[in-house]
Protein backbone atom coordinates (compact mmCIF):
# COMPACT_ATOMS: atom_id res chain seq x y z
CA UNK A 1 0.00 0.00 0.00
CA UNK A 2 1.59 3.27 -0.81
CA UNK A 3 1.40 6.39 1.03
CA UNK A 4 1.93 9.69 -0.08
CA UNK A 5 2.93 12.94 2.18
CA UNK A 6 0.68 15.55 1.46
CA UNK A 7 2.09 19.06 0.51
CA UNK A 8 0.17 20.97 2.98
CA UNK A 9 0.82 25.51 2.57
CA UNK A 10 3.07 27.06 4.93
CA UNK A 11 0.70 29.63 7.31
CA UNK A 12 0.61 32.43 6.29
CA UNK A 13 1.12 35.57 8.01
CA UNK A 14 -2.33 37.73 8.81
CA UNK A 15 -2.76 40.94 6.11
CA UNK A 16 -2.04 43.68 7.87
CA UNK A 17 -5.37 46.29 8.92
CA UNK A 18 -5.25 49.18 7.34
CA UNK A 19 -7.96 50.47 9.72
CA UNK A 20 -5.84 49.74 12.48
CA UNK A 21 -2.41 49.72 11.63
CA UNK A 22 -0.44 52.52 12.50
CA UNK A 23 -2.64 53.89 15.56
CA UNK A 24 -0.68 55.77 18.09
CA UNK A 25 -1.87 54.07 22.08
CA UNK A 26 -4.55 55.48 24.04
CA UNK A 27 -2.66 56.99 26.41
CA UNK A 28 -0.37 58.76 24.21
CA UNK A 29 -2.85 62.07 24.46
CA UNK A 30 -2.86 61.63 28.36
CA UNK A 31 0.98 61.76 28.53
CA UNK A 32 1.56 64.17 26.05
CA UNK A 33 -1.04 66.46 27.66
CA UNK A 34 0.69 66.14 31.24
CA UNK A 35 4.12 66.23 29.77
CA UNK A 36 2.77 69.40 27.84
CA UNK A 37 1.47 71.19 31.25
CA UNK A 38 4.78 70.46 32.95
CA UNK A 39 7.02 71.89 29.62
CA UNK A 40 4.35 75.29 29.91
CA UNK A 41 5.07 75.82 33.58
CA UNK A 42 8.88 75.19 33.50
CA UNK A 43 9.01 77.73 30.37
CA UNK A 44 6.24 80.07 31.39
CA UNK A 45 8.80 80.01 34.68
CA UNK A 46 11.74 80.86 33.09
CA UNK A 47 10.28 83.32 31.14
CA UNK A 48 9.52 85.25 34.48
CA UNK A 49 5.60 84.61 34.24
CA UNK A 50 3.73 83.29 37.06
CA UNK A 51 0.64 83.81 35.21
CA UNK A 52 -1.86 80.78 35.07
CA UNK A 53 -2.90 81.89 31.66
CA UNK A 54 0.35 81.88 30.10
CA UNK A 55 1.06 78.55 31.26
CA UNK A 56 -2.26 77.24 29.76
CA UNK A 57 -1.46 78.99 26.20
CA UNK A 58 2.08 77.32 26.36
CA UNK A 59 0.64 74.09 27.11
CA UNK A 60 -1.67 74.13 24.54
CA UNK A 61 0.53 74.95 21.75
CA UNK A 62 3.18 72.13 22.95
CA UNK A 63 0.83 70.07 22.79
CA UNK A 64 -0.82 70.50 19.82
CA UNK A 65 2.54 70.08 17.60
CA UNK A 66 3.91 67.85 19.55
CA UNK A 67 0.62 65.56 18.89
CA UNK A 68 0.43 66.74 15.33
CA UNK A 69 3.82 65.34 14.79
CA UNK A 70 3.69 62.09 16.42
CA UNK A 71 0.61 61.30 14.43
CA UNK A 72 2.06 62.58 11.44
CA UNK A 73 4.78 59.80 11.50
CA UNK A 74 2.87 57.40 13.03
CA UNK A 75 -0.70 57.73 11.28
CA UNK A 76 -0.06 59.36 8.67
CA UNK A 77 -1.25 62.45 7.33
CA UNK A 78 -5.13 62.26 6.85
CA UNK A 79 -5.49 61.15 10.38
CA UNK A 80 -3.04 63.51 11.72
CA UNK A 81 -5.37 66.09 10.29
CA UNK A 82 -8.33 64.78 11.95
CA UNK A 83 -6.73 64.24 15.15
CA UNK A 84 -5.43 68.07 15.07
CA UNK A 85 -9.09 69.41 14.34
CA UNK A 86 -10.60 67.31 16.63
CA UNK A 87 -8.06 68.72 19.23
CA UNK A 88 -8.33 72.06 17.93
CA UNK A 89 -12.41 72.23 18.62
CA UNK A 90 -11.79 70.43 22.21
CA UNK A 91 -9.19 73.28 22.56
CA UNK A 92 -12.05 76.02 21.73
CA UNK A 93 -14.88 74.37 23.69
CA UNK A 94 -12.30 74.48 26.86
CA UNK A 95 -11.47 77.98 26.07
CA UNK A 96 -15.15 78.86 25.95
CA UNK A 97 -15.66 77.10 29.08
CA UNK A 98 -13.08 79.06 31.22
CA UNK A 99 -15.05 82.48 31.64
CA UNK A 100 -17.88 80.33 32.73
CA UNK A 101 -15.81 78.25 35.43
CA UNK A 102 -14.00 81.62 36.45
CA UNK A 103 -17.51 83.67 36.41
CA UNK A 104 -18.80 80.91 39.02
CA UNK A 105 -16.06 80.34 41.43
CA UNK A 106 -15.50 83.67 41.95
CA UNK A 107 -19.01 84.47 42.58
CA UNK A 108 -19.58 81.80 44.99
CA UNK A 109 -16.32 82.40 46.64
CA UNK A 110 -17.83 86.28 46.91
CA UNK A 111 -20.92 85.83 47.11
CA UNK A 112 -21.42 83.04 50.16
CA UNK A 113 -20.02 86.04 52.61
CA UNK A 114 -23.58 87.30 52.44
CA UNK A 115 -25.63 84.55 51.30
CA UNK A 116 -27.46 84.36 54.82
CA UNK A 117 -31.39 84.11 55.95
CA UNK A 118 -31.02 88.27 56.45
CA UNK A 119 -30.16 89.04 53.02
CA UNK A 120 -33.38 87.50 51.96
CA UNK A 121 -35.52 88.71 54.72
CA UNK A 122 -34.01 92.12 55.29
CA UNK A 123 -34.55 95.11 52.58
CA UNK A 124 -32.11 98.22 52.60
CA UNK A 125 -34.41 100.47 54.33
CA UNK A 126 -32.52 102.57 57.00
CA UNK A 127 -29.29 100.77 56.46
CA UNK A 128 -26.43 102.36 56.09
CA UNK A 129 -23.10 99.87 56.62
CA UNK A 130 -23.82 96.42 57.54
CA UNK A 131 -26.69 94.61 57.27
CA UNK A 132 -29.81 94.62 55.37
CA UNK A 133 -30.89 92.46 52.51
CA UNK A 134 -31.84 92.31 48.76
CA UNK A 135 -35.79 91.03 49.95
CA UNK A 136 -37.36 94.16 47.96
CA UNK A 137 -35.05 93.60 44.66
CA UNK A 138 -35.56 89.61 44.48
CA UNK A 139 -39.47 90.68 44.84
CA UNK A 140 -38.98 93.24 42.59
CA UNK A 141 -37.21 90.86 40.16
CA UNK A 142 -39.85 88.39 40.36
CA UNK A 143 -42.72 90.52 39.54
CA UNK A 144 -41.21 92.90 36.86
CA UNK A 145 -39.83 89.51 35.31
CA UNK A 146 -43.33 87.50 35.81
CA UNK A 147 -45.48 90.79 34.17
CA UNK A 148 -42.89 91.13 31.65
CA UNK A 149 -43.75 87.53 30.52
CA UNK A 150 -47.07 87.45 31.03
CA UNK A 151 -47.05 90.01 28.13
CA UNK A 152 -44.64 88.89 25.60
CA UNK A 153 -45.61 84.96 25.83
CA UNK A 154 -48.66 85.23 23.95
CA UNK A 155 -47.62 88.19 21.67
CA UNK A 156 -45.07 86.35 20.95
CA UNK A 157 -46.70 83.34 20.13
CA UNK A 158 -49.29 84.41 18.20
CA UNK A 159 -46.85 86.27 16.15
CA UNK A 160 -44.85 83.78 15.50
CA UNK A 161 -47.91 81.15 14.64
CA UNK A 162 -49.16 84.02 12.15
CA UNK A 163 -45.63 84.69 10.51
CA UNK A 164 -45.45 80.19 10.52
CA UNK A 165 -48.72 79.50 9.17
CA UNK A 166 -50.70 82.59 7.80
CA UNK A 167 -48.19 85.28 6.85
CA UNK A 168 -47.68 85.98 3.63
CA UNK A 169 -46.67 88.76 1.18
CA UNK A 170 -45.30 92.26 2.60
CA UNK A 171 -47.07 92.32 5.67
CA UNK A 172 -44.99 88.63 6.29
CA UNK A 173 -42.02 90.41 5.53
CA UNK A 174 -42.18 93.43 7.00
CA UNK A 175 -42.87 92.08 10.45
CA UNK A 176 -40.26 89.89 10.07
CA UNK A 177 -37.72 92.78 9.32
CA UNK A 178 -39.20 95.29 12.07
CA UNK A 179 -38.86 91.57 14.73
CA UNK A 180 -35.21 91.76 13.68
CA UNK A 181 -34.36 95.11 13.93
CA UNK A 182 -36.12 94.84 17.58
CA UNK A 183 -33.45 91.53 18.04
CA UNK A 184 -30.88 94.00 18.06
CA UNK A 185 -32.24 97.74 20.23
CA UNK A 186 -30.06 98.76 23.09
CA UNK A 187 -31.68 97.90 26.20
CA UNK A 188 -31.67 101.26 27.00
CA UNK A 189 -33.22 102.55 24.56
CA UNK A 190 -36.73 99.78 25.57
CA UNK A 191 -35.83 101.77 28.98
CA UNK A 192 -36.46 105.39 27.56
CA UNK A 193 -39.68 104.10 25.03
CA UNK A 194 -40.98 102.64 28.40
CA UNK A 195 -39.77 105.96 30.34
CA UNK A 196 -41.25 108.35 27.50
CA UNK A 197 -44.52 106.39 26.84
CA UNK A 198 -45.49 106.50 30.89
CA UNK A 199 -44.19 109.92 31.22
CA UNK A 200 -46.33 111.06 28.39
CA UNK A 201 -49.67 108.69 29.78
CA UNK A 202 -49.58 108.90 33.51
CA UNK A 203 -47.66 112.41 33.95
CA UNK A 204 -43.77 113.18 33.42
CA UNK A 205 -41.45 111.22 36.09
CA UNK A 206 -43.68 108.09 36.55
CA UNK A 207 -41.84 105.17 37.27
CA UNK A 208 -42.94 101.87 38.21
CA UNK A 209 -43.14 98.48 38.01
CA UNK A 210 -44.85 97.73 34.76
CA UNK A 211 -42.96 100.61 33.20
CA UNK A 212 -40.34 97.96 33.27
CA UNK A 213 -42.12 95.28 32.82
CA UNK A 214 -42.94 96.86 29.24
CA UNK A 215 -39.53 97.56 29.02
CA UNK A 216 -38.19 94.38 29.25
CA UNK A 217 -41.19 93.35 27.09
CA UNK A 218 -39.83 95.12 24.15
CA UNK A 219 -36.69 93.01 24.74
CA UNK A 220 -38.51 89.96 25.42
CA UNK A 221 -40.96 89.84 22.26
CA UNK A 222 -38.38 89.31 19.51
CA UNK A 223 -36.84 86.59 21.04
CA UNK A 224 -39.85 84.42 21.81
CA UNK A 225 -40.72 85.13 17.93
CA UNK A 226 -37.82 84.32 16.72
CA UNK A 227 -37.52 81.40 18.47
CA UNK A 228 -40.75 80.08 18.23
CA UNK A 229 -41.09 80.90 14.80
CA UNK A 230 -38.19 78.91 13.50
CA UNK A 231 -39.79 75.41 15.63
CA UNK A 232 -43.16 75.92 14.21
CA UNK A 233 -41.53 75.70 10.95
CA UNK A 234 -39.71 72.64 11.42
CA UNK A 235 -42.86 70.83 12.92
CA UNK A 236 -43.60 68.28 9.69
CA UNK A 237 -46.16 69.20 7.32
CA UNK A 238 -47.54 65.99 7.17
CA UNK A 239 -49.15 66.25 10.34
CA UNK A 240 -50.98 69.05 9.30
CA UNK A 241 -51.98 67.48 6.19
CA UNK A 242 -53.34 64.43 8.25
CA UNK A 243 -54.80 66.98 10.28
CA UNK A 244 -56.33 68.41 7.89
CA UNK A 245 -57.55 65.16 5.31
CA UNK A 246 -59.67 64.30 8.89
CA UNK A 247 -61.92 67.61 8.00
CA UNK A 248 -59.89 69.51 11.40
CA UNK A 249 -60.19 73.18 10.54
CA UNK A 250 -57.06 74.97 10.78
CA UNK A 251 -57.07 76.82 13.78
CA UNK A 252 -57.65 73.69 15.81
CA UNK A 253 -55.02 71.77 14.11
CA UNK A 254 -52.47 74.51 14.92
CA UNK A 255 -53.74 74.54 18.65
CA UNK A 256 -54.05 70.64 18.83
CA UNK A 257 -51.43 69.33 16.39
CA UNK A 258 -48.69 72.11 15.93
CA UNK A 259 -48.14 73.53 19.05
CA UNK A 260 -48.17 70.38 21.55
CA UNK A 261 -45.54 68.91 18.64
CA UNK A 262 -43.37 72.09 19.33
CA UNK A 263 -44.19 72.79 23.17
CA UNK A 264 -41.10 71.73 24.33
CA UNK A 265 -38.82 73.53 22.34
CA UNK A 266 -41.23 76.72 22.81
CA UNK A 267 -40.80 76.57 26.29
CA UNK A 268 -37.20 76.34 26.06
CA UNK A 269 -37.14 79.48 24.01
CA UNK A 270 -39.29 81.32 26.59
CA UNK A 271 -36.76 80.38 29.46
CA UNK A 272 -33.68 81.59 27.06
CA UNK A 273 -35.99 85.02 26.47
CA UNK A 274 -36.57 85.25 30.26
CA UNK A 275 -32.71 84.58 30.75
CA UNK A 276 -32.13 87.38 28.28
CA UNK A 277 -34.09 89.94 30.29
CA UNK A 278 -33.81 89.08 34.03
CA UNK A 279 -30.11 90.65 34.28
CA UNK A 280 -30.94 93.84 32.50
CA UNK A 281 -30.01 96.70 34.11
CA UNK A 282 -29.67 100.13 31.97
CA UNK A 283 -33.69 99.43 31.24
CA UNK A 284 -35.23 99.38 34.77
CA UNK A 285 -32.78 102.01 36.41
CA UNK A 286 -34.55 104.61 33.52
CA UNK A 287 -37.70 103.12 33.81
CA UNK A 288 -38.71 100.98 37.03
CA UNK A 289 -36.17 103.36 38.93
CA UNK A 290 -34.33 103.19 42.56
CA UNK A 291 -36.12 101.98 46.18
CA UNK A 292 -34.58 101.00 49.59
CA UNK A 293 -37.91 99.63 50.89
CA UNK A 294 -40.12 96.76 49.90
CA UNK A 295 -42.92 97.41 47.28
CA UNK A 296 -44.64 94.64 45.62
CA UNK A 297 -47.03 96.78 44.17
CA UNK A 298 -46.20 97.39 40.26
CA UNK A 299 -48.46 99.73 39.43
CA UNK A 300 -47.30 102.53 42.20
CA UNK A 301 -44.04 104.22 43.15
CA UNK A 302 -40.74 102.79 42.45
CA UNK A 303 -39.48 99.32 42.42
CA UNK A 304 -36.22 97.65 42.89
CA UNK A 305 -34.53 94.53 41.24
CA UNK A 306 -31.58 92.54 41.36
CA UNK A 307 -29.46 93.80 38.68
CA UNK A 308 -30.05 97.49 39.85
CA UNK A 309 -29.34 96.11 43.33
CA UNK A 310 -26.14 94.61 42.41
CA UNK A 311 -24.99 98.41 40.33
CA UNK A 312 -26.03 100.39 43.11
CA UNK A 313 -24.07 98.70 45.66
CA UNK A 314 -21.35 98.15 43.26
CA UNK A 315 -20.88 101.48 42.05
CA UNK A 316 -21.84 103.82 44.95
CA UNK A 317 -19.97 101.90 47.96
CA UNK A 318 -20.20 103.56 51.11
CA UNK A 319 -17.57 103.60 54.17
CA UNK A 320 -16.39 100.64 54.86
CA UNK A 321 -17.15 99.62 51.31
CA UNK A 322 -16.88 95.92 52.01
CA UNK A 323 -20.51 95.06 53.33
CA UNK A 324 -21.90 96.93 50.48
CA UNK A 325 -19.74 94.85 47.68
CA UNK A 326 -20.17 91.71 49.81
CA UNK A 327 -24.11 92.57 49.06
CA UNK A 328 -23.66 92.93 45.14
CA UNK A 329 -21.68 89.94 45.21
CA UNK A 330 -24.84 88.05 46.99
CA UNK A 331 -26.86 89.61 44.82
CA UNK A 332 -24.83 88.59 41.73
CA UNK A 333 -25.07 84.58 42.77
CA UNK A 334 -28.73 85.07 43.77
CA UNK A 335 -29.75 86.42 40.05
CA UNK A 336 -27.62 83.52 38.66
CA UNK A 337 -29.47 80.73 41.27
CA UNK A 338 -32.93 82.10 39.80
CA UNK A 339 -32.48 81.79 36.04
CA UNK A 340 -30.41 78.41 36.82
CA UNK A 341 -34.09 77.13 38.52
CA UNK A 342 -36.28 78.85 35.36
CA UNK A 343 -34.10 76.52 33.37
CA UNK A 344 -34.88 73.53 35.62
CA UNK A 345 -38.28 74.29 35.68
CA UNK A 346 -38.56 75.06 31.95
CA UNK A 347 -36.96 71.50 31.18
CA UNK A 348 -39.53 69.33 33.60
CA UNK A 349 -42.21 71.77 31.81
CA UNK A 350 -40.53 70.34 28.01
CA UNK A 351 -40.16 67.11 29.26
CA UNK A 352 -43.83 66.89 30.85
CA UNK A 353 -45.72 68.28 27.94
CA UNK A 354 -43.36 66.73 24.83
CA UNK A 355 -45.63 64.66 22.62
CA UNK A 356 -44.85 61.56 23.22
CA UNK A 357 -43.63 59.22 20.31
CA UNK A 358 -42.83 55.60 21.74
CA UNK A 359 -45.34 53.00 22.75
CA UNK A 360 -45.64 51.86 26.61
């Protein structure tokens, strides 16, 4: 019986990846970016800078060559490219970032000195050094902001539904050219319209409440167009068309269909409008004016708010001048506590009323 030895192919070696060959290791951007801080602080040193900022920009450049380069002869140069813009835009989001960090540590670290139960309890009346509160601004705030929307919401809305579903021709246009113009007044100058328009109504030198409430109204309006404008228009026309095949008229299919389809990202453009007017100051000084005492009532003598508060302890410091900055300090991290909850709220208001799209 004969046997034969069969030939069998030597193994051969596995092709090489292109997708994955020549990747530099994950921790390559870790070590570079701690070897890069170290390299910024010993030059930034040497340079005679002590600066934290200078040590950041060194750090950032060394490290963005020195990465560009190693993935240049290790990746190659299409990847090296898409590694430096993707480390170019995480550079830029950072950089965006920092006045935010900076704007809140250094108002908590300022503000907590005051942020006690008197501050909110206490108003300014008959206070002179220490002491007192911001109780009549935060009211004051609170109402001017809560009349303020109360008027621009649905003017706002409606405009926006007419210039989304209705508007056509010049009229369209020219409210959508007089909206954007508004988008860009001077506060102050919705201040002095307010100012002239109550002076010329109620007799000269009224100012109130709802003086600024309108003036911050004239602020508000455009934005809550805008915004709501631009959703209605992306809410899908075949819903209306369904709407409409089913014999709805069209007024009910804009209340029923197009609206609850776009509620969420119409309340989040309300919250960014209120965001936009709660910290104005140059408007109420002209037209809601200057109080030490409490006065929740809008329609009669002058009213305080925050941002006023904060200027006018700010800018006209008394002796010692510390309690009176360590006031518009509180008063800075109170104004930034309230439009941080309107943003809460306004999101568990999106997410409660959102239509909702998946089965239970």
């Amino acid at each position: 019986m004969s046997t034969s030895l069969e030939t069998r192919p030597a193994p051969q070696a596995p092709a090489s990846n292109s997708l994955t060959a020549g990747q530099l290791p994950g921790w390559t951007t870790w070590a570079v970016g701690v070897a890069s801080v170290a390299l910024g602080v010993l030059i930034a040193t040497l340079l005679g800078s002590t600066h934290v900022g200078v040590m950041v920009a060194i750090a950032a450049v060394v490290f963005l060559v020195v990465m560009h380069i190693a993935s240049l002869t290790v990746e190659g140069g299409r990847r090296a490219a898409d590694r430096l813009a993707k480390h170019l835009v995480v550079s830029m989001f950072l950089l965006a970032l920092l006045p935010l960090i900076s704007v809140v540590v250094t108002t908590l670290g300022d503000g907590l000195r005051r942020f006690d139960w008197q501050f909110f309890s206490y108003s300014m009346r008959n206070v002179v050094g220490e002491g007192g509160g911001a109780a009549h601004a935060i009211w004051g705030t609170l109402i001017i902001t809560g009349i303020a929307t109360l008027i621009s919401v649905p003017i706002g809305l409606m405009t926006a539904v007419y210039l989304a579903e209705y508007g056509r021709g010049v009229l369209a246009r020219s409210i959508t050219f007089f909206v954007d113009v508004m988008t860009g007044i001077p506060s102050i100058v919705a201040g002095l319209f307010a100012y002239a328009v109550f002076g010329a109504v109620f007799g000269a030198g009224t100012r109130n409440g709802i003086a600024g409430a309108v003036a911050l109204s004239v602020l508000m309006i455009p934005v809550v167009v805008r915004s709501t404008e631009e959703l209605l228009r992306i809410v899908p026309n075949e819903l209306r068309e369904a709407s409409y095949a089913l014999g709805v008229p069209k007024w009910k299919t804009i209340v029923r269909i197009v609206i609850p389809t776009a509620i969420s990202g119409i309340v989040a453009g309300v919250i960014l409008a209120i965001a936009r007017i709660i910290g104005e100051t140059a408007p109420l000084m002209i037209a809601a004016g200057f109080t030490a005492s409490m006065n929740v009532n809008a329609v009669s003598g002058q009213m305080m708010t925050l941002p006023v508060f904060v200027y006018d302890q700010y800018a006209r410091p008394g002796i010692p001048r510390e309690p009176f900055w360590d006031r518009a300090w509180a008063g800075a991290l109170t104004l930034i506590l309230i439009v941080m909850l309107l943003n809460l709220l306004g999101r568990l208001i999106a997410k409660r009323f959102a239509p909702k799209t998946g089965r239970k």
